[in-house]
C-alpha atoms as a PDB file:
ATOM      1  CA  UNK A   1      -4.883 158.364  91.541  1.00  0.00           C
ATOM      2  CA  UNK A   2      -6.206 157.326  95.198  1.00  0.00           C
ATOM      3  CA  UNK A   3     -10.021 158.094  93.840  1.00  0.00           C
ATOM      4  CA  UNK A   4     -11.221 156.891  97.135  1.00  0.00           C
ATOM      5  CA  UNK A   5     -10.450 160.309  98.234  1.00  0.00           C
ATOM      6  CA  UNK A   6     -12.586 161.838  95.460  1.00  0.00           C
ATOM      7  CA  UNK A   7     -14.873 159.476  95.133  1.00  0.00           C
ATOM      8  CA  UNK A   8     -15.975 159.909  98.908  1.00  0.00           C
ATOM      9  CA  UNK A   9     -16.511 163.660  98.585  1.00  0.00           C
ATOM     10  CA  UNK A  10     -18.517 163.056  94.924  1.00  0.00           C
ATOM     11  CA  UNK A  11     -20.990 160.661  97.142  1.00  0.00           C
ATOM     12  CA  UNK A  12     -20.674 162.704  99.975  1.00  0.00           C
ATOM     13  CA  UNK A  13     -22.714 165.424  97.955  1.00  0.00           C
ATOM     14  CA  UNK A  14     -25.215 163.272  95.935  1.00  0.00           C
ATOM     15  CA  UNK A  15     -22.724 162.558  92.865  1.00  0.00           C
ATOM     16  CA  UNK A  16     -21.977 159.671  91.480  1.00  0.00           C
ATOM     17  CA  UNK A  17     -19.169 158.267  89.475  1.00  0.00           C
ATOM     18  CA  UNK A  18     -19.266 155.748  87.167  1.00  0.00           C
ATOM     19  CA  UNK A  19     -16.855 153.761  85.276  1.00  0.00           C
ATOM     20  CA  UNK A  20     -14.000 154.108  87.808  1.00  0.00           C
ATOM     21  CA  UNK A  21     -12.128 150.731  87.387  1.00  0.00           C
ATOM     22  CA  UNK A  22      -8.751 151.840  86.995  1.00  0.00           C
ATOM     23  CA  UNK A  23      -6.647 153.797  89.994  1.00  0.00           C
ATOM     24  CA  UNK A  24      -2.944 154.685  89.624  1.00  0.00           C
ATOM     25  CA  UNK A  25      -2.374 154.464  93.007  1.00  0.00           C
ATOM     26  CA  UNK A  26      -3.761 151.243  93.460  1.00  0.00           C
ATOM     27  CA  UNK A  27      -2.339 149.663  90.576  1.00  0.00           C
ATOM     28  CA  UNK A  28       1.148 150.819  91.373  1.00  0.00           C
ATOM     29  CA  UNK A  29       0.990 149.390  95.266  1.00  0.00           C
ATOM     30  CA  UNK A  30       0.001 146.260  93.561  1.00  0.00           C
ATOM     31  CA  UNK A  31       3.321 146.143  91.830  1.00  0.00           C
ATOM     32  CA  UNK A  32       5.669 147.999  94.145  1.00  0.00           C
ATOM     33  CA  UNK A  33       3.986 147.808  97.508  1.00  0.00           C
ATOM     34  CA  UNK A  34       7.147 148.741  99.028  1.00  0.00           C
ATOM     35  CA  UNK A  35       7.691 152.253  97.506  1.00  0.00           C
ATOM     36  CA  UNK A  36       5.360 155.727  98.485  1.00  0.00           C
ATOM     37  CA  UNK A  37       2.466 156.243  96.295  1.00  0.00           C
ATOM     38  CA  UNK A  38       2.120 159.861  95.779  1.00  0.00           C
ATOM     39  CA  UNK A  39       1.708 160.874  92.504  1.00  0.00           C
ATOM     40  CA  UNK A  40       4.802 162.656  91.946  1.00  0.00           C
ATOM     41  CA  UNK A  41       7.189 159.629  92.646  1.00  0.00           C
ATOM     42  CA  UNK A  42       4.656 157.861  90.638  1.00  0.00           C
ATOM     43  CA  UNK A  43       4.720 160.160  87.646  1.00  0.00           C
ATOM     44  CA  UNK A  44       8.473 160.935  87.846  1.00  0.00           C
ATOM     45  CA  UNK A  45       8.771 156.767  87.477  1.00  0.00           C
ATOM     46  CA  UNK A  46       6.960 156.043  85.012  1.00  0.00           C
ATOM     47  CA  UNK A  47       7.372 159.302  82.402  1.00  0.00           C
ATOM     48  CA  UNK A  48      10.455 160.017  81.804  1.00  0.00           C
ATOM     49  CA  UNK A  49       9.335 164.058  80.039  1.00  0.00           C
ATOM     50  CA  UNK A  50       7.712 165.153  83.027  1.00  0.00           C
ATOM     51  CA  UNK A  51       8.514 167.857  85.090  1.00  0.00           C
ATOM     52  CA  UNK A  52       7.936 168.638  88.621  1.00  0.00           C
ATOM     53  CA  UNK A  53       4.816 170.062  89.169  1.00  0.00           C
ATOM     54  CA  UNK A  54       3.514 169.717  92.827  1.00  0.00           C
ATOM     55  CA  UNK A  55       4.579 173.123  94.234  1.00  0.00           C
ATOM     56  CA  UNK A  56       1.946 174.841  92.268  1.00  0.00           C
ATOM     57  CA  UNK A  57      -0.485 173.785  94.754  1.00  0.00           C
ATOM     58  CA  UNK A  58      -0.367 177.295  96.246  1.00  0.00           C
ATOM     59  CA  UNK A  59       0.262 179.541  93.461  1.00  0.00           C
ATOM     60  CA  UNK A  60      -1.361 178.542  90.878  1.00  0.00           C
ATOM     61  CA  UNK A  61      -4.527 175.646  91.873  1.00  0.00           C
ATOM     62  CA  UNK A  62      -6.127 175.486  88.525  1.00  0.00           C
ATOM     63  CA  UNK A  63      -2.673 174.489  86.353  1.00  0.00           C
ATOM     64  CA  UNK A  64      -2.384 172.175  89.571  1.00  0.00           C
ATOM     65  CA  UNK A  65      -5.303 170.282  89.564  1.00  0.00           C
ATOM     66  CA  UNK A  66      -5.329 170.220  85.520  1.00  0.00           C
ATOM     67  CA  UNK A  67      -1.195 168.475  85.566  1.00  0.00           C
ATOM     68  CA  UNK A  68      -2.549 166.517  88.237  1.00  0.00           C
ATOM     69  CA  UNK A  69      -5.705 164.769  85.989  1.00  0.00           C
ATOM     70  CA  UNK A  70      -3.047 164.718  82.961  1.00  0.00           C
ATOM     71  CA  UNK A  71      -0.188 162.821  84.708  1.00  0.00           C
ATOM     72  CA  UNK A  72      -2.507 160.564  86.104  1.00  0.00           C
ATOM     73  CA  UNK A  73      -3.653 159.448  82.728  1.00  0.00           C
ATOM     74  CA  UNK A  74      -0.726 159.501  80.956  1.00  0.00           C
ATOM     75  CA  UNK A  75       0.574 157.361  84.022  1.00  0.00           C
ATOM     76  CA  UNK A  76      -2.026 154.729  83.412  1.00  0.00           C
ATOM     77  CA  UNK A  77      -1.419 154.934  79.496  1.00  0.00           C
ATOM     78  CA  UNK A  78       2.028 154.031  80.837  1.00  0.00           C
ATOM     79  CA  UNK A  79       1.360 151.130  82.470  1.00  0.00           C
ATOM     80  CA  UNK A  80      -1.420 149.146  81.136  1.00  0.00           C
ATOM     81  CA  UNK A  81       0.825 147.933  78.310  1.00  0.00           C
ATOM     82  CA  UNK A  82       3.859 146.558  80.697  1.00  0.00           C
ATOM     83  CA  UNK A  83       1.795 145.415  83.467  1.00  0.00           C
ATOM     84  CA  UNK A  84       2.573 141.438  84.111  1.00  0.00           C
ATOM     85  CA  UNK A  85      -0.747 138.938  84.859  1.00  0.00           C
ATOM     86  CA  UNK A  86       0.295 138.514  88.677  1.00  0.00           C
ATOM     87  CA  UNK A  87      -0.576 142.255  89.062  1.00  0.00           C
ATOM     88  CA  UNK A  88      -3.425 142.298  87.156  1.00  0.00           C
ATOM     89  CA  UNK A  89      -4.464 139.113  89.728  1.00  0.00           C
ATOM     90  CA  UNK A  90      -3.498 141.351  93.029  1.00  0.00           C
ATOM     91  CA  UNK A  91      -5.204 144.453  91.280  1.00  0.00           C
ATOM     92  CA  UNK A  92      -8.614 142.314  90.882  1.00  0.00           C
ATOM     93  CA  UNK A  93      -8.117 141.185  94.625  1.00  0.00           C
ATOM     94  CA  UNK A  94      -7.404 144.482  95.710  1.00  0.00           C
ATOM     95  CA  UNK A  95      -9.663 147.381  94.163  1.00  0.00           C
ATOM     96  CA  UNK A  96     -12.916 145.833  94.888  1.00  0.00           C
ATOM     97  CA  UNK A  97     -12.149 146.756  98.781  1.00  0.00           C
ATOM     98  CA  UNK A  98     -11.990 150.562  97.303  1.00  0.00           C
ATOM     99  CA  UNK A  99     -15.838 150.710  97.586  1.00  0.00           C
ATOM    100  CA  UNK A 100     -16.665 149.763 101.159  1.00  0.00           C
ATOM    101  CA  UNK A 101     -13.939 151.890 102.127  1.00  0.00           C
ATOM    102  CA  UNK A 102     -15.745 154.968 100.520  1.00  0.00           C
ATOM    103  CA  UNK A 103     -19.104 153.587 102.033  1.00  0.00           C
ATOM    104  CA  UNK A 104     -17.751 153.726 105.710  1.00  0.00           C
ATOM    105  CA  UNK A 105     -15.874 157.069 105.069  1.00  0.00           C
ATOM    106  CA  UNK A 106     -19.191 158.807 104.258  1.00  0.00           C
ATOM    107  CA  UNK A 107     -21.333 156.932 107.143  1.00  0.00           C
ATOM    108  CA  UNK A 108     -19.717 156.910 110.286  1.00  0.00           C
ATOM    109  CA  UNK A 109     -20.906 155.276 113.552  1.00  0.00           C
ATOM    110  CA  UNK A 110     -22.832 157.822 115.977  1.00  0.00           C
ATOM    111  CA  UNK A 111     -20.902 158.247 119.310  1.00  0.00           C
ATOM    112  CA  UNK A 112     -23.010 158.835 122.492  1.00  0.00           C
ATOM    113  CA  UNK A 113     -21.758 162.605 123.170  1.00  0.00           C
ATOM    114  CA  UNK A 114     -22.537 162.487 126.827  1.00  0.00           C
ATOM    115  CA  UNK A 115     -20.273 158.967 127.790  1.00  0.00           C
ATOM    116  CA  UNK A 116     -17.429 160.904 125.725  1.00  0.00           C
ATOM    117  CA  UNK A 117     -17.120 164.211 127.618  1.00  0.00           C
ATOM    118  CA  UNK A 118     -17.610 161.938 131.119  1.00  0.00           C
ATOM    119  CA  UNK A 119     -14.442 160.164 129.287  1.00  0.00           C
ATOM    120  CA  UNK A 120     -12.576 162.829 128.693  1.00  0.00           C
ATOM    121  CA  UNK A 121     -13.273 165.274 131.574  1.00  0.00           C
ATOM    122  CA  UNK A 122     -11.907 162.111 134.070  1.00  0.00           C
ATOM    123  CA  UNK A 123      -8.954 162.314 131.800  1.00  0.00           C
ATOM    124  CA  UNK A 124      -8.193 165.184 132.118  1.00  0.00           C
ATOM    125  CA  UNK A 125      -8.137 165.436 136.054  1.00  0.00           C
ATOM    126  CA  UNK A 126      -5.805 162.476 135.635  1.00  0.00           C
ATOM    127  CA  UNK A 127      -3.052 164.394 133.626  1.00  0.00           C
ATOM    128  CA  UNK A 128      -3.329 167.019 135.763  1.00  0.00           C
ATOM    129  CA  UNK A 129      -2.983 165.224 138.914  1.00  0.00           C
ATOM    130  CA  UNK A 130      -0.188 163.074 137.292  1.00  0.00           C
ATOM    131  CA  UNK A 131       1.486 166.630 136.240  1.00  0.00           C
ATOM    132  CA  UNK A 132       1.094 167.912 139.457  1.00  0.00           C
ATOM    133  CA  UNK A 133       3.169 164.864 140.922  1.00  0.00           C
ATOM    134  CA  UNK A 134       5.507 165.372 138.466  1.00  0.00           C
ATOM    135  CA  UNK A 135       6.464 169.035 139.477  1.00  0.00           C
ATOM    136  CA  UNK A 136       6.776 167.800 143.176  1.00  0.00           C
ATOM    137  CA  UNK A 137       9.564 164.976 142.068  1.00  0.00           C
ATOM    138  CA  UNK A 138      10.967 167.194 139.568  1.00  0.00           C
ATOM    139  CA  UNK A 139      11.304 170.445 142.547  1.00  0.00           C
ATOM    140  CA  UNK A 140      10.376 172.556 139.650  1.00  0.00           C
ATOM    141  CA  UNK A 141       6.758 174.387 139.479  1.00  0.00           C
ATOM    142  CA  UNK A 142       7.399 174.989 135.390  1.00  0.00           C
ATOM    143  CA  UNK A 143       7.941 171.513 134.833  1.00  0.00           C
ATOM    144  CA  UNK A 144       6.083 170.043 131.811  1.00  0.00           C
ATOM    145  CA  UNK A 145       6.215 166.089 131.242  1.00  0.00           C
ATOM    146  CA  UNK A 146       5.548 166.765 127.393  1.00  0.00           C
ATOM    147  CA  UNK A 147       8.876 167.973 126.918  1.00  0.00           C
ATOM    148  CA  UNK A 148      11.587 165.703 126.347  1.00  0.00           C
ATOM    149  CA  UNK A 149      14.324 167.940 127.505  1.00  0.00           C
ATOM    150  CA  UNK A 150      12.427 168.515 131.272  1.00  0.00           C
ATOM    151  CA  UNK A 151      11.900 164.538 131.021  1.00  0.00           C
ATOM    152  CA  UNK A 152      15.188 163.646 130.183  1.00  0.00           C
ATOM    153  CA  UNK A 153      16.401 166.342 132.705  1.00  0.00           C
ATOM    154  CA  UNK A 154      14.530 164.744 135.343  1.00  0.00           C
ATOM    155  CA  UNK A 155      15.510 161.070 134.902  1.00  0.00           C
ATOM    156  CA  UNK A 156      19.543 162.322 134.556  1.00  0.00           C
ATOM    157  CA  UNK A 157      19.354 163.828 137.686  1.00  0.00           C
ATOM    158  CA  UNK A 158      18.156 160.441 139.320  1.00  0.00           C
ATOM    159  CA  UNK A 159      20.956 158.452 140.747  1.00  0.00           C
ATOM    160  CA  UNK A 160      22.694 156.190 138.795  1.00  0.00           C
ATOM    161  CA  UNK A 161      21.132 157.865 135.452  1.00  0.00           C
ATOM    162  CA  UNK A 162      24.172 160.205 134.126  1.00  0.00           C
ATOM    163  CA  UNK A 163      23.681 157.926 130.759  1.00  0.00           C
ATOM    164  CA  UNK A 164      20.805 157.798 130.015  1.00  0.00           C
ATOM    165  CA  UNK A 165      19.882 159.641 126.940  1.00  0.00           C
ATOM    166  CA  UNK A 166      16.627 160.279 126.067  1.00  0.00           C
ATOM    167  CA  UNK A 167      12.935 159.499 126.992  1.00  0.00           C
ATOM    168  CA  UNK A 168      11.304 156.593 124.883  1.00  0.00           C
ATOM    169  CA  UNK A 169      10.501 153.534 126.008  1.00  0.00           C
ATOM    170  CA  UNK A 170      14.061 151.407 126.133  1.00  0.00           C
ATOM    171  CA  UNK A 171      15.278 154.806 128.038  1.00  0.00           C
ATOM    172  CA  UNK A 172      13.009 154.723 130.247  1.00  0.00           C
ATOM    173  CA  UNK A 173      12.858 150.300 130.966  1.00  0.00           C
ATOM    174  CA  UNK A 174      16.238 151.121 131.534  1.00  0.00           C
ATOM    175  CA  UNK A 175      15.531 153.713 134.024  1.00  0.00           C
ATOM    176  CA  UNK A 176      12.947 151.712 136.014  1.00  0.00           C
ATOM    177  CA  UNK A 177      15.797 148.685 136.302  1.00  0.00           C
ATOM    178  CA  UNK A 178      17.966 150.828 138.813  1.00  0.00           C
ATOM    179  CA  UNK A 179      15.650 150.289 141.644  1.00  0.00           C
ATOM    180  CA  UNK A 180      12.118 151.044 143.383  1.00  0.00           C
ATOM    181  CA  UNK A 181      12.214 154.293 143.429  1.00  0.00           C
ATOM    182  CA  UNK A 182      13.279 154.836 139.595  1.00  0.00           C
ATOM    183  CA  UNK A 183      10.304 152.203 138.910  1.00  0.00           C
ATOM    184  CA  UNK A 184       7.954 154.515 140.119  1.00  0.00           C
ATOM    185  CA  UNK A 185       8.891 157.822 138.565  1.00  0.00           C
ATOM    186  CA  UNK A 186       8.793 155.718 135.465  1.00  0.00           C
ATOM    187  CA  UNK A 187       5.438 154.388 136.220  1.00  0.00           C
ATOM    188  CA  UNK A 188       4.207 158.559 137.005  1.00  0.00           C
ATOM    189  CA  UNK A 189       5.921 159.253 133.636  1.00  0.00           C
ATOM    190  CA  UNK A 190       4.316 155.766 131.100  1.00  0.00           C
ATOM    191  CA  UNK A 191       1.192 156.886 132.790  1.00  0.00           C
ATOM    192  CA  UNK A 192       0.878 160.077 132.011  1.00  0.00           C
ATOM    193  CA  UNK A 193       2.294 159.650 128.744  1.00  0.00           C
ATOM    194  CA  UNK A 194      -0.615 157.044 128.110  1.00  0.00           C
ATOM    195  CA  UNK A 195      -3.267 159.548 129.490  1.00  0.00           C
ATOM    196  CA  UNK A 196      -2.132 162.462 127.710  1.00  0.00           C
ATOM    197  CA  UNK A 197      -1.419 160.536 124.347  1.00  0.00           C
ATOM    198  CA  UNK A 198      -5.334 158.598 125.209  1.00  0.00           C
ATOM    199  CA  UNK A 199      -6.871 162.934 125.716  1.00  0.00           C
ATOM    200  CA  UNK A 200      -5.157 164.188 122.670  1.00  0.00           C
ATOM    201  CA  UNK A 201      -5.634 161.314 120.477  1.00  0.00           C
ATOM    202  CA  UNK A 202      -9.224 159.960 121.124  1.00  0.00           C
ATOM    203  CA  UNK A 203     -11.056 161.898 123.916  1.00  0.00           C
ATOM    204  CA  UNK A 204     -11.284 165.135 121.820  1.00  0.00           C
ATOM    205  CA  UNK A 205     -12.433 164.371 118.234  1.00  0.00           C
ATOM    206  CA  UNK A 206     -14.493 166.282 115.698  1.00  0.00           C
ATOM    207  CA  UNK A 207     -17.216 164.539 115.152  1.00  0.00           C
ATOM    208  CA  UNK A 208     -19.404 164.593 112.259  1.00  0.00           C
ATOM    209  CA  UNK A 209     -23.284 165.076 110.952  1.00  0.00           C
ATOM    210  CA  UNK A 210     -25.289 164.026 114.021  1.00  0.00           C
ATOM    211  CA  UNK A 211     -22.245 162.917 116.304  1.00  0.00           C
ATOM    212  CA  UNK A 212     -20.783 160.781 114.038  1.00  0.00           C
ATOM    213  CA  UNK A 213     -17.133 159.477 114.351  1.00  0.00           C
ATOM    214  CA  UNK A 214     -15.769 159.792 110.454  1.00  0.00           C
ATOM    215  CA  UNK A 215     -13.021 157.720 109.436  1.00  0.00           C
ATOM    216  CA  UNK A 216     -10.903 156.943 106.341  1.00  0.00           C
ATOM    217  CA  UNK A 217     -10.006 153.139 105.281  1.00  0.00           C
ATOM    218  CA  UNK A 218      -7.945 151.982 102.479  1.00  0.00           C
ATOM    219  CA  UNK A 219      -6.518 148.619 101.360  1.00  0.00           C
ATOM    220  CA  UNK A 220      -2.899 150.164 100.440  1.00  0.00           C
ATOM    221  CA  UNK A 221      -0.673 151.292 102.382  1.00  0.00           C
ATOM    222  CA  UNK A 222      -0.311 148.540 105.020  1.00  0.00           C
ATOM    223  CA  UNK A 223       2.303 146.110 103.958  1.00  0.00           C
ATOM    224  CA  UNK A 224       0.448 143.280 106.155  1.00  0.00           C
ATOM    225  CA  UNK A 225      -2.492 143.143 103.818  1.00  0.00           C
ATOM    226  CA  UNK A 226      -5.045 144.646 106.420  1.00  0.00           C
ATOM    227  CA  UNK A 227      -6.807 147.862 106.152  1.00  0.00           C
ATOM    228  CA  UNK A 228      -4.792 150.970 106.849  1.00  0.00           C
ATOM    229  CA  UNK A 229      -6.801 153.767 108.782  1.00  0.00           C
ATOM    230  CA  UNK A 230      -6.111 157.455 109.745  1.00  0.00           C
ATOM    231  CA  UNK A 231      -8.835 160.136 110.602  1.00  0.00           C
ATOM    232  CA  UNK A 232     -11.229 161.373 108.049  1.00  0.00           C
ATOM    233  CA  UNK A 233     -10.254 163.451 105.212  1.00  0.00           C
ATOM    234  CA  UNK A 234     -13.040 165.692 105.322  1.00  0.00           C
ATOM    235  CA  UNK A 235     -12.200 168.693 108.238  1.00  0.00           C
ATOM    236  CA  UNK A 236     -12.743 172.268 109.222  1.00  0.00           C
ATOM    237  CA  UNK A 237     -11.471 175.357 109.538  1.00  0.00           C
ATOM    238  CA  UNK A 238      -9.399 175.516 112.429  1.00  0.00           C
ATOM    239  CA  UNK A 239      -8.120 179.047 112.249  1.00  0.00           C
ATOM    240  CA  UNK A 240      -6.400 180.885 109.454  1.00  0.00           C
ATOM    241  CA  UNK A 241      -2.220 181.650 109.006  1.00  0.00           C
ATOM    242  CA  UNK A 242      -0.710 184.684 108.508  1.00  0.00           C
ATOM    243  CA  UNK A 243      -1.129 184.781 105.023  1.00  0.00           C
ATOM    244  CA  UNK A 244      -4.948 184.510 105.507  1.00  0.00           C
ATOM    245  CA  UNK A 245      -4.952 180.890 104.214  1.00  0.00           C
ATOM    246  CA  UNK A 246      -7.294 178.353 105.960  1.00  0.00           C
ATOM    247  CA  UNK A 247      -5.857 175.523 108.483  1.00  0.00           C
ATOM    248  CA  UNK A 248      -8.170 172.488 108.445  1.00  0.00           C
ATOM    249  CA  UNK A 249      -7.998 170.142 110.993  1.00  0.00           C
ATOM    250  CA  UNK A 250      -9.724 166.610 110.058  1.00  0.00           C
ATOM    251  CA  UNK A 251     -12.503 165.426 111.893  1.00  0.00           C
ATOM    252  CA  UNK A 252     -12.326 162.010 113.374  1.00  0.00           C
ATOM    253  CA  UNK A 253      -9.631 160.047 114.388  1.00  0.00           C
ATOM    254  CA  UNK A 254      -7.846 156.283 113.126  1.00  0.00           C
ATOM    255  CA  UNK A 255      -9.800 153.268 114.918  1.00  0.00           C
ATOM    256  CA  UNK A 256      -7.486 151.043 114.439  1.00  0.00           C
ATOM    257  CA  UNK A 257      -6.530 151.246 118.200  1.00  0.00           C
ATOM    258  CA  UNK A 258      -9.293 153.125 119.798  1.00  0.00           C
ATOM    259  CA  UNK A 259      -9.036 151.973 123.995  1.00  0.00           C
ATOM    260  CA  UNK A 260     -11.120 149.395 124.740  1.00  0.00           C
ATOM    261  CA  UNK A 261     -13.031 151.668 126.793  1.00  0.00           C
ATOM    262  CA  UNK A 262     -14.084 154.372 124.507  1.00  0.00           C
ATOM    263  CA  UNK A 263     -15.721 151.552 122.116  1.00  0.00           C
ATOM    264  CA  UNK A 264     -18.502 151.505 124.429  1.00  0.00           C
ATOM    265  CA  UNK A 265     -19.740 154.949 123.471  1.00  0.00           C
ATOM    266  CA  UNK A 266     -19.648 153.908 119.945  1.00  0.00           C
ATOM    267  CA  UNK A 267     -23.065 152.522 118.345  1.00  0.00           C
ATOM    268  CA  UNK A 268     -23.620 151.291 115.324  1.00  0.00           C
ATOM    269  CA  UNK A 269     -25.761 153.656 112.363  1.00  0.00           C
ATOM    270  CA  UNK A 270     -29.340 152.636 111.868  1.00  0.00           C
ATOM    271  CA  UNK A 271     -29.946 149.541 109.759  1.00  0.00           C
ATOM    272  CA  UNK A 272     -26.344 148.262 110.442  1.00  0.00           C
ATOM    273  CA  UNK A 273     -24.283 146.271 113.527  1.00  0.00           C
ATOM    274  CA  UNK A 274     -20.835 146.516 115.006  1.00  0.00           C
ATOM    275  CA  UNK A 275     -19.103 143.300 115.299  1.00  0.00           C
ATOM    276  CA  UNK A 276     -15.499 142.863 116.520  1.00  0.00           C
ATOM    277  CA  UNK A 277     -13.128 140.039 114.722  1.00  0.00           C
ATOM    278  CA  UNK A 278      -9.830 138.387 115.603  1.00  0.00           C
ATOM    279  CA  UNK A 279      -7.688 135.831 114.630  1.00  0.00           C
ATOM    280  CA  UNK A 280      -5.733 134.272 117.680  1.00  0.00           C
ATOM    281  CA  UNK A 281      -1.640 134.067 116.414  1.00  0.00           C
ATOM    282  CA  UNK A 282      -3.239 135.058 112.913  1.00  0.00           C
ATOM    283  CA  UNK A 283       0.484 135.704 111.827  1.00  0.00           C
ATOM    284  CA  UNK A 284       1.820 132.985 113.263  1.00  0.00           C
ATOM    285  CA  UNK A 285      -0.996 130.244 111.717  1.00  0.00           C
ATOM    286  CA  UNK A 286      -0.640 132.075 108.473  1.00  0.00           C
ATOM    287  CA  UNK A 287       3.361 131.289 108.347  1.00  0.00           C
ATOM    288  CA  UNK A 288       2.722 127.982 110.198  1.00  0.00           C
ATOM    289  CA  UNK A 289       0.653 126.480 107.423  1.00  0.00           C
ATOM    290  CA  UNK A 290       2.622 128.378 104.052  1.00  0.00           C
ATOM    291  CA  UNK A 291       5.768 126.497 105.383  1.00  0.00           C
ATOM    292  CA  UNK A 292       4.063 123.555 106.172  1.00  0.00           C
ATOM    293  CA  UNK A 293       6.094 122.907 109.337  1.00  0.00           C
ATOM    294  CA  UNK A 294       4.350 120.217 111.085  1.00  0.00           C
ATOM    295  CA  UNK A 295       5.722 120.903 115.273  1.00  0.00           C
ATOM    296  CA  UNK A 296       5.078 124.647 114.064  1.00  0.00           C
ATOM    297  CA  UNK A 297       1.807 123.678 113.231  1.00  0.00           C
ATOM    298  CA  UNK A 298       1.141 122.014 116.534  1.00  0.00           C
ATOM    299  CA  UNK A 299       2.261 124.565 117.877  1.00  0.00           C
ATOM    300  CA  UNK A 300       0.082 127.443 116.727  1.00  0.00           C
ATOM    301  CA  UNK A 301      -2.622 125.129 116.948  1.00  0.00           C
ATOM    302  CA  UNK A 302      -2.089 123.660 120.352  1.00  0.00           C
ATOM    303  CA  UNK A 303       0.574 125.063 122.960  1.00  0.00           C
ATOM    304  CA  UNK A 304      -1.243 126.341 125.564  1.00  0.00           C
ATOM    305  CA  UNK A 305       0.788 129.978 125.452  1.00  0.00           C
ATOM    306  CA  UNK A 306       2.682 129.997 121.643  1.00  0.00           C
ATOM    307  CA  UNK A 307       5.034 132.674 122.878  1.00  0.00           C
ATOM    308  CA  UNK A 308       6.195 130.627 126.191  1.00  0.00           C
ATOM    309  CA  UNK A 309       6.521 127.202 123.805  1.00  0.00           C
ATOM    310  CA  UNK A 310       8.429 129.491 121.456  1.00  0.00           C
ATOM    311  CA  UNK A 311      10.946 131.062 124.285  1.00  0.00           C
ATOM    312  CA  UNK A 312      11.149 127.356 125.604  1.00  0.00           C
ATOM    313  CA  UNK A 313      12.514 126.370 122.122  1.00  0.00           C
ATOM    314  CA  UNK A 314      14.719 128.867 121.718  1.00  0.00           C
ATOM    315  CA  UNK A 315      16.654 128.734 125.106  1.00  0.00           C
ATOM    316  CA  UNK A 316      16.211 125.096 125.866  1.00  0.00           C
ATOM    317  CA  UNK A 317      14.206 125.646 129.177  1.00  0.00           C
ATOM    318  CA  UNK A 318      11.579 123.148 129.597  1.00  0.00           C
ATOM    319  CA  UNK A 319       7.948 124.687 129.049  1.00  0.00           C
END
């Protein structure tokens, strides 16, 4: 069950595994790629005598990790009998992209330190100036844009804004559409947002050994087919709860979306290269071609801006 996870920490330390072919996980998100794949929903589908067993984690670790191995194999046992051939052909397809993963979740790209704390520290002065403008429009000194109840108090107390009610991003377009002045409170407020979300997000990671930016990939999860990506699962010790039991924080961060400027303090490890692919209207060619829609195909292929030819179609303006 998701031995990507394990398998990074065995090679992590110098151990290797052998024979791993067959993954719950994987198998299951080959067949129902639609449903969660922890191991509990997993188990309680597919045996139909097991019991519960997943708050043990913190009383009991060792009767935990033991149900854990024995559900996942009786799981498997489960479903290697039932499982049809177009599963078994998205299963081959699929689990071969486990081991890469586990290669770039142990070796990380090095990030140049000194770029990343110019990065951040011009960040910073950028929230703060953008909170400091923020208390002057607001009138109150306390004011603090990460709240949503000071955020939504401010734009209700603009004119013309008794309905709006809350502080996303149709809220506040629909803010910014009752005139100049609104548009540039909600310009203050999208940038800061952006700033503050681009500082908390990507300007502050753990790194790992030797500045290293750690990562985890996988090839489940994302219903598009692509890679899915969130920060590493190795951590540290961030402080300790009341109960005297550790916090971890991971190191790293997702890269699906790092900024376009923080990828130049990224370099690639020795005896490898960095190289950046995309498919122009990949989505679009892809559904083009399966339907086999000839003026879609042209299209895709050919209209000088696919979304304007699109719009054009669909309201009968000329493009």
């Amino acid at each position: 069950q998701n031995g990507i996870y394990d398998c990074t920490y065995f090679t992590r330390y110098g151990m290797p595994v052998r024979n791993y072919y067959l993954d719950t996980m994987y198998m299951f998100w080959c067949w129902h790629s639609d449903m969660p794949l922890n191991l509990g929903l997993i188990t309680s589908f597919w045996l139909s005598d097991s019991s519960y067993w997943k708050g043990l984690v913190g009383e009991d670790k060792y009767l935990y990790n033991a149900l854990d191995c024995v559900n996942t194999l009786s799981v498997m046992v489960a479903m290697l009998p039932q499982i049809p051939q177009w599963v078994r052909d998205n299963y081959v397809k699929v689990f071969p992209k486990v081991f890469p993963c586990i290669q770039t979740a142990v070796y990380g790209p090095r990030v140049d330190v000194d770029k990343l704390l110019t990065f951040r520290g011009q960040l910073e002065y950028d929230v703060a100036v953008l909170e400091k403008r923020l208390k002057v429009i607001s009138g109150n000194p306390k004011f603090k844009p990460a709240s949503p109840k000071m955020k939504l108090d401010l734009l209700k107390g603009l004119p013309g804004c008794k309905d709006i009610t809350g502080s996303d991003k149709v809220e506040l377009a629909k803010v910014a559409f009752k005139g100049p002045l609104h548009t540039r409170i909600v310009d203050i407020l999208r940038e800061y947002n952006k700033k503050s979300k681009l500082l908390s997000t990507y300007a502050d990671p753990r790194l790992g050994p030797k500045d290293t930016l750690l990562f985890a990939h996988s090839p489940a999860f994302a219903g598009t087919g692509r890679f899915a990506t969130r920060a590493s699962i190795f951590g540290e010790i961030e402080k300790f709860n009341t109960k005297g039991a550790p916090q971890w924080v991971s190191l790293g961060f997702q890269i699906q979306n790092i900024p376009e400027k923080m990828r130049e303090f990224i370099h690639a490890p020795p005896g490898f290269k960095l190289a950046g692919i995309d498919g122009k209207q990949a989505e679009s060619r892809a559904t083009a071609y399966m339907c086999q829609d000839l003026g879609y195909i042209d299209a895709v292929e050919n209209s000088p801006d696919f979304h304007s030819h699109n719009a054009s179609k669909f309201f009968g303006i000329p493009f």
